[in-house]
Protein backbone atom coordinates (compact mmCIF):
# COMPACT_ATOMS: atom_id res chain seq x y z
CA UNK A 1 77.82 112.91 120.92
CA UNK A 2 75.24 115.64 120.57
CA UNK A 3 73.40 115.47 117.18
CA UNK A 4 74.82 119.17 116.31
CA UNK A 5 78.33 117.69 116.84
CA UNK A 6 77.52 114.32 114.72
CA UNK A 7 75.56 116.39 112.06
CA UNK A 8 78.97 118.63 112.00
CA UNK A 9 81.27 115.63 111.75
CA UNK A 10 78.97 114.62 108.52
CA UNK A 11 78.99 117.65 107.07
CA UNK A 12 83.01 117.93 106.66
CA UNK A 13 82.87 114.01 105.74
CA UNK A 14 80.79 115.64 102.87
CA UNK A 15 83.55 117.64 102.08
CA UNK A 16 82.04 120.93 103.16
CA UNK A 17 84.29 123.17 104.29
CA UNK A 18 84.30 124.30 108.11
CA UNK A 19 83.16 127.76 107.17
CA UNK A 20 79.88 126.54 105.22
CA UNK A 21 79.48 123.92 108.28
CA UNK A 22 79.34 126.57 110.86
CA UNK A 23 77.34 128.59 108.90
CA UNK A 24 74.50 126.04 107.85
CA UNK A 25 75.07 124.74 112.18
CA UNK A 26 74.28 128.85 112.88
CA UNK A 27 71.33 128.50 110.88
CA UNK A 28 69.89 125.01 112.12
CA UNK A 29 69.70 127.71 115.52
CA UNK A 30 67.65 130.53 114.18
CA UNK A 31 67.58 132.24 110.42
CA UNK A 32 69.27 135.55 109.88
CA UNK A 33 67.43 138.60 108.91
CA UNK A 34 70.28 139.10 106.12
CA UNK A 35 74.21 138.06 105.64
CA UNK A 36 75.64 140.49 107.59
CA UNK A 37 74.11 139.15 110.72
CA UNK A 38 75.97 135.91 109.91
CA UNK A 39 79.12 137.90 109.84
CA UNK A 40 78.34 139.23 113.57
CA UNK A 41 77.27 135.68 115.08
CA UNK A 42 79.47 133.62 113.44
CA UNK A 43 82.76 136.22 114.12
CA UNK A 44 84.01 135.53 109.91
CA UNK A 45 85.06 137.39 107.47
CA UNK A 46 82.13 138.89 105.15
CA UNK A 47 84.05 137.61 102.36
CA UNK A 48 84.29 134.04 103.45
CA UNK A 49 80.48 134.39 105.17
CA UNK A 50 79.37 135.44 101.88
CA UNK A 51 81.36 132.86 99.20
CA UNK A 52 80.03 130.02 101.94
CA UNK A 53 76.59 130.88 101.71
CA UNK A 54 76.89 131.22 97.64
CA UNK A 55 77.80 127.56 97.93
CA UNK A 56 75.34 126.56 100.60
CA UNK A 57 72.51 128.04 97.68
CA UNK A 58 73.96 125.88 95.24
CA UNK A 59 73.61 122.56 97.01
CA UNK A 60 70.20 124.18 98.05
CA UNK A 61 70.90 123.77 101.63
CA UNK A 62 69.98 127.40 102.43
CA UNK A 63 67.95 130.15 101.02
CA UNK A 64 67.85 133.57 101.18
CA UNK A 65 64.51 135.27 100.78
CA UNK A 66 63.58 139.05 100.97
CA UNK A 67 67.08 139.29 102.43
CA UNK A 68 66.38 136.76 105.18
CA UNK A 69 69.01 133.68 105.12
CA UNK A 70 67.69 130.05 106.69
CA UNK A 71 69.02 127.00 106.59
CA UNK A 72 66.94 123.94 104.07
CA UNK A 73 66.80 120.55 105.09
CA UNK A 74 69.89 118.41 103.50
CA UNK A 75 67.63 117.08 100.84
CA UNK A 76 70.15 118.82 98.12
CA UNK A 77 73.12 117.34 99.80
CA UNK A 78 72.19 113.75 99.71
CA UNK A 79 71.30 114.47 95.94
CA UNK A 80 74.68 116.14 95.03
CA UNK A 81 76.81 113.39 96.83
CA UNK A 82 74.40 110.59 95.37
CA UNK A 83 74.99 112.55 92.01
CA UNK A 84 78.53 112.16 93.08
CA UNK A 85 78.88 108.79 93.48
CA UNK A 86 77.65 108.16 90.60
CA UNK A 87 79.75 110.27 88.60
CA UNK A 88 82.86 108.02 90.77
CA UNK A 89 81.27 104.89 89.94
CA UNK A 90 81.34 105.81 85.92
CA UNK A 91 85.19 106.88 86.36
CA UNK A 92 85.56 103.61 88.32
CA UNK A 93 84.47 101.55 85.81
CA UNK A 94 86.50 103.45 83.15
CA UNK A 95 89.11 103.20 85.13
CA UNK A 96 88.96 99.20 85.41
CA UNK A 97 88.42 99.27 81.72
CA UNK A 98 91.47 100.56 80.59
CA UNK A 99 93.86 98.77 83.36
CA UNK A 100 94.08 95.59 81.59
CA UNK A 101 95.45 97.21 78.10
CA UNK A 102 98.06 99.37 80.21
CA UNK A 103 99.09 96.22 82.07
CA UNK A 104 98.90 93.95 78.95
CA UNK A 105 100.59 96.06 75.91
CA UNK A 106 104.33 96.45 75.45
CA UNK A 107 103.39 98.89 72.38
CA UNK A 108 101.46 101.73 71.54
CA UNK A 109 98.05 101.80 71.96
CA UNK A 110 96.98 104.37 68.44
CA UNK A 111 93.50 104.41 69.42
CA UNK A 112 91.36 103.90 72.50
CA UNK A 113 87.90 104.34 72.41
CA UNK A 114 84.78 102.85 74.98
CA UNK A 115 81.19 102.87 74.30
CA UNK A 116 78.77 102.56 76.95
CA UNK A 117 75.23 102.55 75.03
CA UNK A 118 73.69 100.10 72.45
CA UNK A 119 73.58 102.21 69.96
CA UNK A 120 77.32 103.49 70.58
CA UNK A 121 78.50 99.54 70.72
CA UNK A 122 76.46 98.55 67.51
CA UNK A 123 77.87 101.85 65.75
CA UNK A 124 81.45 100.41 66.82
CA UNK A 125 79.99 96.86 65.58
CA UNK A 126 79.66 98.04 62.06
CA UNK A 127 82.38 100.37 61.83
CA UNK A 128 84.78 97.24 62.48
CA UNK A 129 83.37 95.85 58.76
CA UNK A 130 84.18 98.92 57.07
CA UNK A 131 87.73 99.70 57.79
CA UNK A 132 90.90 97.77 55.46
CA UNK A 133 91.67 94.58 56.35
CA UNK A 134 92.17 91.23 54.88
CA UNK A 135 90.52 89.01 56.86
CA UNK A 136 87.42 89.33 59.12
CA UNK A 137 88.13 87.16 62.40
CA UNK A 138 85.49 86.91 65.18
CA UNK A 139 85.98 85.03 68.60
CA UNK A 140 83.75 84.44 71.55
CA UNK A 141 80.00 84.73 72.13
CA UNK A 142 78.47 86.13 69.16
CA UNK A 143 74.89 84.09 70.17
CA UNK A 144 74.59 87.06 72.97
CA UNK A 145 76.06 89.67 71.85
CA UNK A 146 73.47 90.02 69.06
CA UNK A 147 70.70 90.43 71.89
CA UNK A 148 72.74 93.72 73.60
CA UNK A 149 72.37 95.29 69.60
CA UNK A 150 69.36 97.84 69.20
CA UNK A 151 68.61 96.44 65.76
CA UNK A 152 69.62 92.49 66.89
CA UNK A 153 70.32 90.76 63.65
CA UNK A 154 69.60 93.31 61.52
CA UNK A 155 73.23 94.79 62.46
CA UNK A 156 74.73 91.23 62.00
CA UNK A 157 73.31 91.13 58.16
CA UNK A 158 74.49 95.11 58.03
CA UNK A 159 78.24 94.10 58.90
CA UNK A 160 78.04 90.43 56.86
CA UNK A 161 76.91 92.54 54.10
CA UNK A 162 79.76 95.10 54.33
CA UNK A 163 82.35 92.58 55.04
CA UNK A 164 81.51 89.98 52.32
CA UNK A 165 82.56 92.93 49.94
CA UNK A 166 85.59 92.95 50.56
CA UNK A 167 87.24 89.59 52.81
CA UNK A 168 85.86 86.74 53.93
CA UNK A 169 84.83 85.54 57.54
CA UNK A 170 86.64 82.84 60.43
CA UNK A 171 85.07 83.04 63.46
CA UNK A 172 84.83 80.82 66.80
CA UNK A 173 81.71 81.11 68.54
CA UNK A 174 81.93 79.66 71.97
CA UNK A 175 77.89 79.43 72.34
CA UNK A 176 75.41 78.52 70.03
CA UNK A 177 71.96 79.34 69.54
CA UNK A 178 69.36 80.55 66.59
CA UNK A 179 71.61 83.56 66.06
CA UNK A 180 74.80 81.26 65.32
CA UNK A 181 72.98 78.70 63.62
CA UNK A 182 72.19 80.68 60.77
CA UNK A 183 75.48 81.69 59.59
CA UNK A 184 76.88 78.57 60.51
CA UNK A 185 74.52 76.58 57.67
CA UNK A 186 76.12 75.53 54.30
CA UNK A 187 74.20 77.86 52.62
CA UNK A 188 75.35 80.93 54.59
CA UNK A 189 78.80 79.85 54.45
CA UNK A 190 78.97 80.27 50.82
CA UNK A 191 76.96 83.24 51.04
CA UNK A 192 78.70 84.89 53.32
CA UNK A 193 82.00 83.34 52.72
CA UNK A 194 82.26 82.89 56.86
CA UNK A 195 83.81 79.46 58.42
CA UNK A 196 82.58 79.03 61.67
CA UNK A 197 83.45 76.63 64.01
CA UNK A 198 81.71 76.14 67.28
CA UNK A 199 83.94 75.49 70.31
CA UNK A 200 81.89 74.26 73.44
CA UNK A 201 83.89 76.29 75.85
CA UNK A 202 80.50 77.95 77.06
CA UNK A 203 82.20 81.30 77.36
CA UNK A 204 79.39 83.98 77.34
CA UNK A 205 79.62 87.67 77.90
CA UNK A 206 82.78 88.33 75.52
CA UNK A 207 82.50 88.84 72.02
CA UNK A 208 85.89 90.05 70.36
CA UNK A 209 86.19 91.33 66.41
CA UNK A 210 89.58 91.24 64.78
CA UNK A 211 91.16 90.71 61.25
CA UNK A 212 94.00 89.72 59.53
CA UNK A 213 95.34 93.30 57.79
CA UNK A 214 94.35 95.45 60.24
CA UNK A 215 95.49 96.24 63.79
CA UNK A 216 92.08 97.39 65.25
CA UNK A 217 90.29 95.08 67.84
CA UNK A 218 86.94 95.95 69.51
CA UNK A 219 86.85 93.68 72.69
CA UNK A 220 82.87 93.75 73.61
CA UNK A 221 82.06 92.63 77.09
CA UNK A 222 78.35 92.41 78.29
CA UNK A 223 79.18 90.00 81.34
CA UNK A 224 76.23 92.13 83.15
CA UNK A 225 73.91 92.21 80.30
CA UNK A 226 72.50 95.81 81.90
CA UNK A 227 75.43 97.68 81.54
CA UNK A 228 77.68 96.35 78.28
CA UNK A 229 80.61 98.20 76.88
CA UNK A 230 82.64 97.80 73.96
CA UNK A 231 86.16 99.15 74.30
CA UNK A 232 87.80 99.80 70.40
CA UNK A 233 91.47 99.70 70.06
CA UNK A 234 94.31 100.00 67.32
CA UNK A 235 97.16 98.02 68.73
CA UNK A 236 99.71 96.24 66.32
CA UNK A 237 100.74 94.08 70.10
CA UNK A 238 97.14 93.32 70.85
CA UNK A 239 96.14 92.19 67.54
CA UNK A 240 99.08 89.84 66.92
CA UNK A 241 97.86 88.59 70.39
CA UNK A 242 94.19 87.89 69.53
CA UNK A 243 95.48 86.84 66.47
CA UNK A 244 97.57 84.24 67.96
CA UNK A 245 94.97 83.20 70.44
CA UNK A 246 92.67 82.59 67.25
CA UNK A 247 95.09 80.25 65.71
CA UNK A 248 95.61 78.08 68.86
CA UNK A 249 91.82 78.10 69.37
CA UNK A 250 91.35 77.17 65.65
CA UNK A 251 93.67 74.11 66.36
CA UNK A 252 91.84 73.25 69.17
CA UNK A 253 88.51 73.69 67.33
CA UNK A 254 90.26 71.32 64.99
CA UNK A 255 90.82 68.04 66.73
């Protein structure tokens, strides 16, 4: 295969149309002292030789210069499809987000929310002390989830402090560390009205914030400690089933 006939197979892979690949392949051959030339060699239509070279500017794959058209190298292309696949990759990933809650709830989902950033998680942190609710009820791997928070423990006395005000605290931490320790002392307990129990499962990278009252859940995952996400949702179905898992957990924790 000649490297015209490769270079147009890659092209149309790129999802260029054939019009803009036989106009960039004219060009590769010689520049054009204006458009209309490229309507003569090429044998198009001016309309379609003109929209295809419009598009061919925007990728910056040609450029047209005191009326003269020639063709650029494909630097721009490889930047808009890298651009691309990016931009796939973030709906891929929201995609696989939201798949296990369509799978997993018989019932409405009211709200559905995911943050990507630190700051957007720890916002979604302390919003989950100041809504209604009865109970506060935390399960998981609180030890690292702290460390994905711009403000660290700062947040975690923010949201104590707001919760304290109104319900008290059971929570299952499934790691332990300096973070854990502290709320897990006597002192803190009565301070914070919080009982902890730690449950050596070693779970890390999931971090989940419930209550009793209230049917929001934020499910945080930061398995890949570069790219967390916290996903917030208002689910009667999915609270009674966190809520359920808590209780056989608590059990558990129990014996």
């Amino acid at each position: 295969m000649s490297i015209n006939s490769k270079l147009k197979e890659l092209l149309l892979q790129a999802n260029l149309s054939e019009t803009e690949t036989l106009i960039y392949l004219e060009l590769q051959k010689s520049p054009a002292q204006n458009r209309w030339e490229l309507v003569q060699r090429t044998g198009l239509s001016k309309s379609a030789t003109y929209r295809a070279i419009e598009k061919l500017q925007t990728l910056k794959m040609v450029q047209i210069k005191d009326k003269e058209v020639r063709a650029l190298s494909l630097k721009g292309l490889v930047a808009e499809l890298s651009t691309s696949e990016r931009n796939l990759k973030k709906v891929s990933n929201k995609l696989k987000d939201i798949s296990p809650f369509l799978q997993n709830s018989k019932g409405p989902i009211e709200v559905f929310e995911t943050y990507y950033t630190p700051k957007q998680i720890e916002e979604a942190y302390i919003f989950m002390s100041e809504h209604e609710y009865n109970v506060n009820i935390d399960f998981g791997d609180f030890e690292n989830f702290v460390e994905i928070l711009p403000s660290h423990m700062h947040a975690a006395y923010t949201f104590q402090n707001n919760r304290i005000k109104k319900a008290r605290n059971e929570a299952i931490c499934t790691t332990h560390g300096p973070h854990t320790s502290y709320f897990c002392t006597r002192a803190a307990e009565i301070k914070f009205k919080n009982k902890i129990k730690v449950l050596n499962l070693d779970t890390k990278g999931n971090f989940t914030i419930f209550s009793e009252g209230s049917d929001y859940v934020l499910f945080n995952n930061f398995d890949d400690p570069e790219n967390p996400h916290s996903t917030l949702v208002k689910s009667k179905v999915l609270a009674n089933t966190q809520r359920a898992q808590f209780k056989y957990f608590s059990q558990l924790a129990g014996k």
